[in-house]
ModelCIF file with pLDDT and N, C-alpha, C, O atoms, coordinates in Angstrom:
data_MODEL
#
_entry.id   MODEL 
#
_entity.id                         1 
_entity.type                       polymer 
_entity.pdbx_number_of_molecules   1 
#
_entity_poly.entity_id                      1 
_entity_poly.type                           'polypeptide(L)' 
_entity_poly.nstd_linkage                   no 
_entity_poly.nstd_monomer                   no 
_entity_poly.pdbx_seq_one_letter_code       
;(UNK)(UNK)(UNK)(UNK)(UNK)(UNK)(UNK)(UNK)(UNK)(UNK)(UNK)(UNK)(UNK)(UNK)(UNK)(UNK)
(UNK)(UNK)(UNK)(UNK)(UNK)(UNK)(UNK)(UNK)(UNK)(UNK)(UNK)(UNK)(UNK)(UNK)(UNK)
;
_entity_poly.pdbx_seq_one_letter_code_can   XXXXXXXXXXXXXXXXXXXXXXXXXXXXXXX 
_entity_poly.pdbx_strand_id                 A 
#
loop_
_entity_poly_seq.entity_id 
_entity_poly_seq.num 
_entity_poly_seq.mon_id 
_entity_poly_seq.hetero 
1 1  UNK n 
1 2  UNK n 
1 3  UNK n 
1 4  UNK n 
1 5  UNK n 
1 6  UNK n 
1 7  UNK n 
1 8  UNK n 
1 9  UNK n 
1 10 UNK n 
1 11 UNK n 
1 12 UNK n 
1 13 UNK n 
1 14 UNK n 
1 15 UNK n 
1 16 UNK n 
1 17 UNK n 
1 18 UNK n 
1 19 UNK n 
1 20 UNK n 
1 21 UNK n 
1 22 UNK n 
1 23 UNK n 
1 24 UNK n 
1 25 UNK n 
1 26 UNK n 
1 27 UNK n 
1 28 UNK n 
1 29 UNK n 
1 30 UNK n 
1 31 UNK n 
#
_struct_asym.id          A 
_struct_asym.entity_id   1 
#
loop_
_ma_qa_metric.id 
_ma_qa_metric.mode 
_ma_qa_metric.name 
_ma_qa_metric.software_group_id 
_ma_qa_metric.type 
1 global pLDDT . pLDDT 
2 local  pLDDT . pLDDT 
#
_ma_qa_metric_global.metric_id      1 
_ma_qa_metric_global.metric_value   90.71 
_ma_qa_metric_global.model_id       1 
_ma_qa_metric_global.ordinal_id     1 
#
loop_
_ma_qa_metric_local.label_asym_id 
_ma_qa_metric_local.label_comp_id 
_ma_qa_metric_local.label_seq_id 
_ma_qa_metric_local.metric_id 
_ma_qa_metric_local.metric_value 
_ma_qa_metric_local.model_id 
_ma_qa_metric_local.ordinal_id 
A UNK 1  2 98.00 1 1  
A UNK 2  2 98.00 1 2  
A UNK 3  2 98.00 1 3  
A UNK 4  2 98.00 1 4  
A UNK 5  2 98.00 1 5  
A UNK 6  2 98.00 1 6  
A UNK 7  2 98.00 1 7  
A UNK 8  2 98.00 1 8  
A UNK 9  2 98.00 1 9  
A UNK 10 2 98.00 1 10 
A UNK 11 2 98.00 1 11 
A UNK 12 2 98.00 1 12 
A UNK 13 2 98.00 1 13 
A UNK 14 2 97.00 1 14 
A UNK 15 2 96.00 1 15 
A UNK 16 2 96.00 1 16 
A UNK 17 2 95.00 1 17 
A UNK 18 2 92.00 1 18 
A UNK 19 2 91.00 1 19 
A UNK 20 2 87.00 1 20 
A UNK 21 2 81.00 1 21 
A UNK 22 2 80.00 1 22 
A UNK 23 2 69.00 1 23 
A UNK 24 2 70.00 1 24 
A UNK 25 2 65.00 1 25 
A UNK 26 2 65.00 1 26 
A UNK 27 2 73.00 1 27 
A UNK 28 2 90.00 1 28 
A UNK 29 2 95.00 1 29 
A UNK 30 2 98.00 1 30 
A UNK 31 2 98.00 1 31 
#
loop_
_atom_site.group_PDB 
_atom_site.id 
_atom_site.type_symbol 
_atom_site.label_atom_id 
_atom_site.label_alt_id 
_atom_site.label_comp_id 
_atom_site.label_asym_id 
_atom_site.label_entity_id 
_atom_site.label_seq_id 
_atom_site.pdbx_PDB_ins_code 
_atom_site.Cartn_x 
_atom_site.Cartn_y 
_atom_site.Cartn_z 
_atom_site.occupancy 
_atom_site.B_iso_or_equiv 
_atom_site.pdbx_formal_charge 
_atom_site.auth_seq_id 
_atom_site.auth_comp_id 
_atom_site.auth_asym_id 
_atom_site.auth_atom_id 
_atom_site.pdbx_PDB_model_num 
ATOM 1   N N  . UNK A 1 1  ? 13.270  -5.225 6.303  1.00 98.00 ? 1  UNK A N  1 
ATOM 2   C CA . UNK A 1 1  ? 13.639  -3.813 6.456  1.00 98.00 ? 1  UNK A CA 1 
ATOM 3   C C  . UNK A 1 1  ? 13.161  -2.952 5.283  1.00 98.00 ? 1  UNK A C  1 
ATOM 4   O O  . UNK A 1 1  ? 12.788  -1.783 5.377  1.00 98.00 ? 1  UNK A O  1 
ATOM 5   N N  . UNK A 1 2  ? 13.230  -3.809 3.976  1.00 98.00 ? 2  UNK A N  1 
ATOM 6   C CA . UNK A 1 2  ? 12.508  -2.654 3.164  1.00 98.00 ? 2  UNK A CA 1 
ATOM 7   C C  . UNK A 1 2  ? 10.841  -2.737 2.934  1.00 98.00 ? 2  UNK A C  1 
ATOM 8   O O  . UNK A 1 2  ? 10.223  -1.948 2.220  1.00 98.00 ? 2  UNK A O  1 
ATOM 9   N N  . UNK A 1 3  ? 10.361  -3.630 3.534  1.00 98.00 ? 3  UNK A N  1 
ATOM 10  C CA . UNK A 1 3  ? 8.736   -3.999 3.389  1.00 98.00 ? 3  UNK A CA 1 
ATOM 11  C C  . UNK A 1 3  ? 8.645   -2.854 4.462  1.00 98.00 ? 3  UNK A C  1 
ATOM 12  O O  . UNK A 1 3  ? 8.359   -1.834 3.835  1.00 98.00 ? 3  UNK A O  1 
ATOM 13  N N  . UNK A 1 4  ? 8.744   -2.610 5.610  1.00 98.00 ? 4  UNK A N  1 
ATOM 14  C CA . UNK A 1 4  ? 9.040   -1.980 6.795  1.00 98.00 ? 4  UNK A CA 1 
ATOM 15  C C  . UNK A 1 4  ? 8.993   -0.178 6.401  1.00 98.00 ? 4  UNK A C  1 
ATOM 16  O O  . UNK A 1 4  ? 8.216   0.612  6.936  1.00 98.00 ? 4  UNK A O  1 
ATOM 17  N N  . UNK A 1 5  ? 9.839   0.113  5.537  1.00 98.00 ? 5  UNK A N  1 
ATOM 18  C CA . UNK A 1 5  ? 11.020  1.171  5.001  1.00 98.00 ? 5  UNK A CA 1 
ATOM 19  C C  . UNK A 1 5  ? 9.737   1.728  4.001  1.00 98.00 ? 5  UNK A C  1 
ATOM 20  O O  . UNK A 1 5  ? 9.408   2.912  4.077  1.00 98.00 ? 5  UNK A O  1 
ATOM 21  N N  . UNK A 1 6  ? 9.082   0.852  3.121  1.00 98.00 ? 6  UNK A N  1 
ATOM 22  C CA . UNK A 1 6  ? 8.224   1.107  2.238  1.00 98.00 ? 6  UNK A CA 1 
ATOM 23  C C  . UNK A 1 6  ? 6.567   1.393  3.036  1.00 98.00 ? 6  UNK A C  1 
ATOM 24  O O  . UNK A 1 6  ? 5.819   2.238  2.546  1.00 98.00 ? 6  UNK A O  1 
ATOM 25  N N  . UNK A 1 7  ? 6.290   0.862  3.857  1.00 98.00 ? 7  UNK A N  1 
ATOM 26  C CA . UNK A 1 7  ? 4.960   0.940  4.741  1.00 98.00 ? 7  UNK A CA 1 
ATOM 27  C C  . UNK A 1 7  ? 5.308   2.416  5.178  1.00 98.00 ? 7  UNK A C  1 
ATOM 28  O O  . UNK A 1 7  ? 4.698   3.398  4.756  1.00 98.00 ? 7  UNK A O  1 
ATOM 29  N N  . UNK A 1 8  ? 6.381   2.464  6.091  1.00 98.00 ? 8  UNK A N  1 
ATOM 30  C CA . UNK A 1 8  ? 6.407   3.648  6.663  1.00 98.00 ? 8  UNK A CA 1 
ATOM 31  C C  . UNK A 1 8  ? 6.460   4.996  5.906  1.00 98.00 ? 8  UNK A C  1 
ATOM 32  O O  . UNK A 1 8  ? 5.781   6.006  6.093  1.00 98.00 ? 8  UNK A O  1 
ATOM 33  N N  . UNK A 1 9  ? 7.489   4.742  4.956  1.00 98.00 ? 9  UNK A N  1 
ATOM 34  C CA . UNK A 1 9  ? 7.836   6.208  4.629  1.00 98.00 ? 9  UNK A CA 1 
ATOM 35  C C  . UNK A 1 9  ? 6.727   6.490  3.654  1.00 98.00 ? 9  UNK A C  1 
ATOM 36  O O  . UNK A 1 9  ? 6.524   7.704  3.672  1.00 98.00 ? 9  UNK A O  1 
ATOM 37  N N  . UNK A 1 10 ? 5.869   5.841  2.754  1.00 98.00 ? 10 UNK A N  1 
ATOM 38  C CA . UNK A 1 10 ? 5.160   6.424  1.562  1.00 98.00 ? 10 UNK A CA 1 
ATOM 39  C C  . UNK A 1 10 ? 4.024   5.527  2.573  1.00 98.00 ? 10 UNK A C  1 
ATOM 40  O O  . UNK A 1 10 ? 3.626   4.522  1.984  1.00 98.00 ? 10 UNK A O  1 
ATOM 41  N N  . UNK A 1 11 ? 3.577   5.660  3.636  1.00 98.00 ? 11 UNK A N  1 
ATOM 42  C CA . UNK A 1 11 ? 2.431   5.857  4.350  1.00 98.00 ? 11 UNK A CA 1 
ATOM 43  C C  . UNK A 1 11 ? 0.664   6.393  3.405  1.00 98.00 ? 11 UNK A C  1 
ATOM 44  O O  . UNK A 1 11 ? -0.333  5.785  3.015  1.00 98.00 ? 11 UNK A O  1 
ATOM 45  N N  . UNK A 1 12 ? 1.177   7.947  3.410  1.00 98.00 ? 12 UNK A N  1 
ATOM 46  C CA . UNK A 1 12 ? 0.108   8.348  2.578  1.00 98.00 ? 12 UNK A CA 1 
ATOM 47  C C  . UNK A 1 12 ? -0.410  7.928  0.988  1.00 98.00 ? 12 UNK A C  1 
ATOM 48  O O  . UNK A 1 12 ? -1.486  8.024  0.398  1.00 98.00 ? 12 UNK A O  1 
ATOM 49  N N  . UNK A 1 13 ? 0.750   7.489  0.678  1.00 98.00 ? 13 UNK A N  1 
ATOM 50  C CA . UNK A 1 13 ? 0.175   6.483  -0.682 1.00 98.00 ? 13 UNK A CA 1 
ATOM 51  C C  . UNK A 1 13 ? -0.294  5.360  -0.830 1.00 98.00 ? 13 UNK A C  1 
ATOM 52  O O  . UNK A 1 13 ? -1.060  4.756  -1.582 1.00 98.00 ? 13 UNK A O  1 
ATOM 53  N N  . UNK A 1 14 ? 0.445   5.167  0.219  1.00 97.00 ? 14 UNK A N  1 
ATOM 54  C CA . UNK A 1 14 ? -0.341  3.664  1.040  1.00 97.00 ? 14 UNK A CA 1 
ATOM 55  C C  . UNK A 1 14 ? -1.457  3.449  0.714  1.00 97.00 ? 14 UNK A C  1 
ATOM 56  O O  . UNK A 1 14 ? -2.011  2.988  -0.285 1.00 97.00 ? 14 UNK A O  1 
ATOM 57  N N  . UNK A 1 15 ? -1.997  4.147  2.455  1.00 96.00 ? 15 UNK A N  1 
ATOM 58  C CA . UNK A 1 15 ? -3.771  4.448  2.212  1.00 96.00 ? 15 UNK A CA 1 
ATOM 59  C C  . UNK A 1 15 ? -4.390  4.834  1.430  1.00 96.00 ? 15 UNK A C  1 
ATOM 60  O O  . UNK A 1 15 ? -5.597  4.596  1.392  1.00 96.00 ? 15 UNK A O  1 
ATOM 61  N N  . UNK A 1 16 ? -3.576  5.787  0.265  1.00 96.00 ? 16 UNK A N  1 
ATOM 62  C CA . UNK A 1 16 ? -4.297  5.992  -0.804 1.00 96.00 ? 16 UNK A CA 1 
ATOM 63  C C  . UNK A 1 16 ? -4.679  5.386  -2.043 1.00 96.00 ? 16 UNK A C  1 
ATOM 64  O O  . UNK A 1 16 ? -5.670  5.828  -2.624 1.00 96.00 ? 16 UNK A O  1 
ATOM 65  N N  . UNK A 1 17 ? -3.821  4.134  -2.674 1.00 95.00 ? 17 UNK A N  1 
ATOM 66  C CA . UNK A 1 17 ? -4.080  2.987  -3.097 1.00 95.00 ? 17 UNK A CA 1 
ATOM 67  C C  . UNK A 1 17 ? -4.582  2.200  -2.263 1.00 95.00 ? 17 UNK A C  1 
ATOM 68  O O  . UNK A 1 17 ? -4.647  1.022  -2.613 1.00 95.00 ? 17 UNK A O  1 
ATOM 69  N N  . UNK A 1 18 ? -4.932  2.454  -1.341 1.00 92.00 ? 18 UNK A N  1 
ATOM 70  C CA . UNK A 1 18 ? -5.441  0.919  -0.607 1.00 92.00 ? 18 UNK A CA 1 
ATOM 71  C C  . UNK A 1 18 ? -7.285  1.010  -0.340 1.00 92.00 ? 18 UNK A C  1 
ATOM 72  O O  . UNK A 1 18 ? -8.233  0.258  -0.117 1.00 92.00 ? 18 UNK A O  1 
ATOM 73  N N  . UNK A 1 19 ? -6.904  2.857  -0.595 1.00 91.00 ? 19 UNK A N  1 
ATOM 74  C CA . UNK A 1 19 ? -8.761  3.190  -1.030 1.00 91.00 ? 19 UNK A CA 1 
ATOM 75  C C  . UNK A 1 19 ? -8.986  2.593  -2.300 1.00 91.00 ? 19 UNK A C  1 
ATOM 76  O O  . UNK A 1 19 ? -9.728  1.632  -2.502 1.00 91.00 ? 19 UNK A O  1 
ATOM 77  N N  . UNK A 1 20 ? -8.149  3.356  -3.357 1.00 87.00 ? 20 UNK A N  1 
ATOM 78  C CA . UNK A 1 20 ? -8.500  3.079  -4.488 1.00 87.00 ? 20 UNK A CA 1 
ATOM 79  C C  . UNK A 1 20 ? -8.633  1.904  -5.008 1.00 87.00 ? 20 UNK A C  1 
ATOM 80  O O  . UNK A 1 20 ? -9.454  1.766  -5.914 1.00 87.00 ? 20 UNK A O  1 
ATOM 81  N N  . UNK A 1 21 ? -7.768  0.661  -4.503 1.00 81.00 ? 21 UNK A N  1 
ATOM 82  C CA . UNK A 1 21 ? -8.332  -0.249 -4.966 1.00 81.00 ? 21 UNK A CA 1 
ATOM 83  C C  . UNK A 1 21 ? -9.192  -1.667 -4.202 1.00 81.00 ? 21 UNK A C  1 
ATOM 84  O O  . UNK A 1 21 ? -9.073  -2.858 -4.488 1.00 81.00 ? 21 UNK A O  1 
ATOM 85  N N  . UNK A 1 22 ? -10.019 -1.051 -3.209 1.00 80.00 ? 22 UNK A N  1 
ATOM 86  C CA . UNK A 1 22 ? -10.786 -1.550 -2.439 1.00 80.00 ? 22 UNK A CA 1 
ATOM 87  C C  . UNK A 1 22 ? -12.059 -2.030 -3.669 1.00 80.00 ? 22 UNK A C  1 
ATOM 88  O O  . UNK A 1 22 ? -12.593 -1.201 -4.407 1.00 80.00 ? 22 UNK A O  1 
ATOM 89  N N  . UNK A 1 23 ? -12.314 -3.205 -3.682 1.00 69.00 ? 23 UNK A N  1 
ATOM 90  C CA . UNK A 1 23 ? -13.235 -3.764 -4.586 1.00 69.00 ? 23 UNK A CA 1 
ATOM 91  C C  . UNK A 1 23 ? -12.838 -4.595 -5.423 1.00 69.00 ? 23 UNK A C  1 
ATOM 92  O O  . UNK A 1 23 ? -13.694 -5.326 -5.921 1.00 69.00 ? 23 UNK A O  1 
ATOM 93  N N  . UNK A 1 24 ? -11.112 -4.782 -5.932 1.00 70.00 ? 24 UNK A N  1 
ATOM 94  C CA . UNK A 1 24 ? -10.728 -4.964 -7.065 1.00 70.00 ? 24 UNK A CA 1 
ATOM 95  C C  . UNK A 1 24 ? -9.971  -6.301 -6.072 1.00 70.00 ? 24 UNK A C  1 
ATOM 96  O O  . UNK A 1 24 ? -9.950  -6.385 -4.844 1.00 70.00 ? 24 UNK A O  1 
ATOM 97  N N  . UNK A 1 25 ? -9.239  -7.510 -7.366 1.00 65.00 ? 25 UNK A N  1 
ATOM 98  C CA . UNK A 1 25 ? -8.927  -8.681 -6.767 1.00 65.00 ? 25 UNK A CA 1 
ATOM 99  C C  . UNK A 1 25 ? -7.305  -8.220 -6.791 1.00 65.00 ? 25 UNK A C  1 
ATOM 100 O O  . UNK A 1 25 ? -6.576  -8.534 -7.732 1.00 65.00 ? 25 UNK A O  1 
ATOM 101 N N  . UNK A 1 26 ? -6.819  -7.410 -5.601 1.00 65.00 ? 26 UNK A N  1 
ATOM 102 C CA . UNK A 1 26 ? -5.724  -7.257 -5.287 1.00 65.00 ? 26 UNK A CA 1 
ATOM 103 C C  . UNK A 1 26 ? -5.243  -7.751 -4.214 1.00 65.00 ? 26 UNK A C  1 
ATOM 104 O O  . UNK A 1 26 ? -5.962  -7.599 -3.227 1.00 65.00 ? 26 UNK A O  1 
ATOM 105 N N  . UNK A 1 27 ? -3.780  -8.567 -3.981 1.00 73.00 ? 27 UNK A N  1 
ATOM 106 C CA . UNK A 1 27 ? -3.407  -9.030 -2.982 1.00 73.00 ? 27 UNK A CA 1 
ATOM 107 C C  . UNK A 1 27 ? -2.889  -7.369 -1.893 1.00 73.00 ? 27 UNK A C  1 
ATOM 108 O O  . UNK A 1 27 ? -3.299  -7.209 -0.743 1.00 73.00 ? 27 UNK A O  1 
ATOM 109 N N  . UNK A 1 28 ? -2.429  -6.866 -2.252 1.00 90.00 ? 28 UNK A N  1 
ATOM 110 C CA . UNK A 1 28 ? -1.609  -5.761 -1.438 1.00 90.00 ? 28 UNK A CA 1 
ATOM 111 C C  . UNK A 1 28 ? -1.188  -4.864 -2.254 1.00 90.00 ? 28 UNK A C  1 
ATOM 112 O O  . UNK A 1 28 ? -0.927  -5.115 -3.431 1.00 90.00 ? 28 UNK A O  1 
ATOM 113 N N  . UNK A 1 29 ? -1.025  -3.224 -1.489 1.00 95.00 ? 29 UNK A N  1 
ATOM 114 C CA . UNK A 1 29 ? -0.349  -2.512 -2.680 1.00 95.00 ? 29 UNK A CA 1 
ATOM 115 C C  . UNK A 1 29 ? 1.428   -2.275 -2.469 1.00 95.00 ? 29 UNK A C  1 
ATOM 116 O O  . UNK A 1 29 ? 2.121   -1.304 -2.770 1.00 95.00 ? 29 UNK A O  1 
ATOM 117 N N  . UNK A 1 30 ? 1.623   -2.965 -2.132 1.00 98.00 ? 30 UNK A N  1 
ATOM 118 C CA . UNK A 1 30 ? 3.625   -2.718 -1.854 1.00 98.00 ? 30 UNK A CA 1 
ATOM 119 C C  . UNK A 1 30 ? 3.905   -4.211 -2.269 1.00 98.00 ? 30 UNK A C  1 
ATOM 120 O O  . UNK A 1 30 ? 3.804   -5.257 -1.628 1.00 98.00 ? 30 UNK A O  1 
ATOM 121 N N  . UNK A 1 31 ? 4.348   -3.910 -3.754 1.00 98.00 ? 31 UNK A N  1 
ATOM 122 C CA . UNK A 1 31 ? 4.418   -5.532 -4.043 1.00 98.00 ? 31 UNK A CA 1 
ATOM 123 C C  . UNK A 1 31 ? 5.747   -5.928 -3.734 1.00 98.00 ? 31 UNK A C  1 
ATOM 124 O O  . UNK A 1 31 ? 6.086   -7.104 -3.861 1.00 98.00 ? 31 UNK A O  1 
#
């Protein structure tokens, strides 16, 4: 419920770390 809670509501930051760190050895950005 909060992995869920965190995807949904900060959505746009989401995708926006998930641009930014496209290239780099990251597992996910909602740790």
């Amino acid at each position: 419920r909060t992995l869920y809670t965190c995807l949904l509501s900060f959505q746009p930051a989401v995708e926006r770390l998930r641009v930014a760190h496209q290239g780099e050895k990251k597992r996910g950005v909602v740790v």
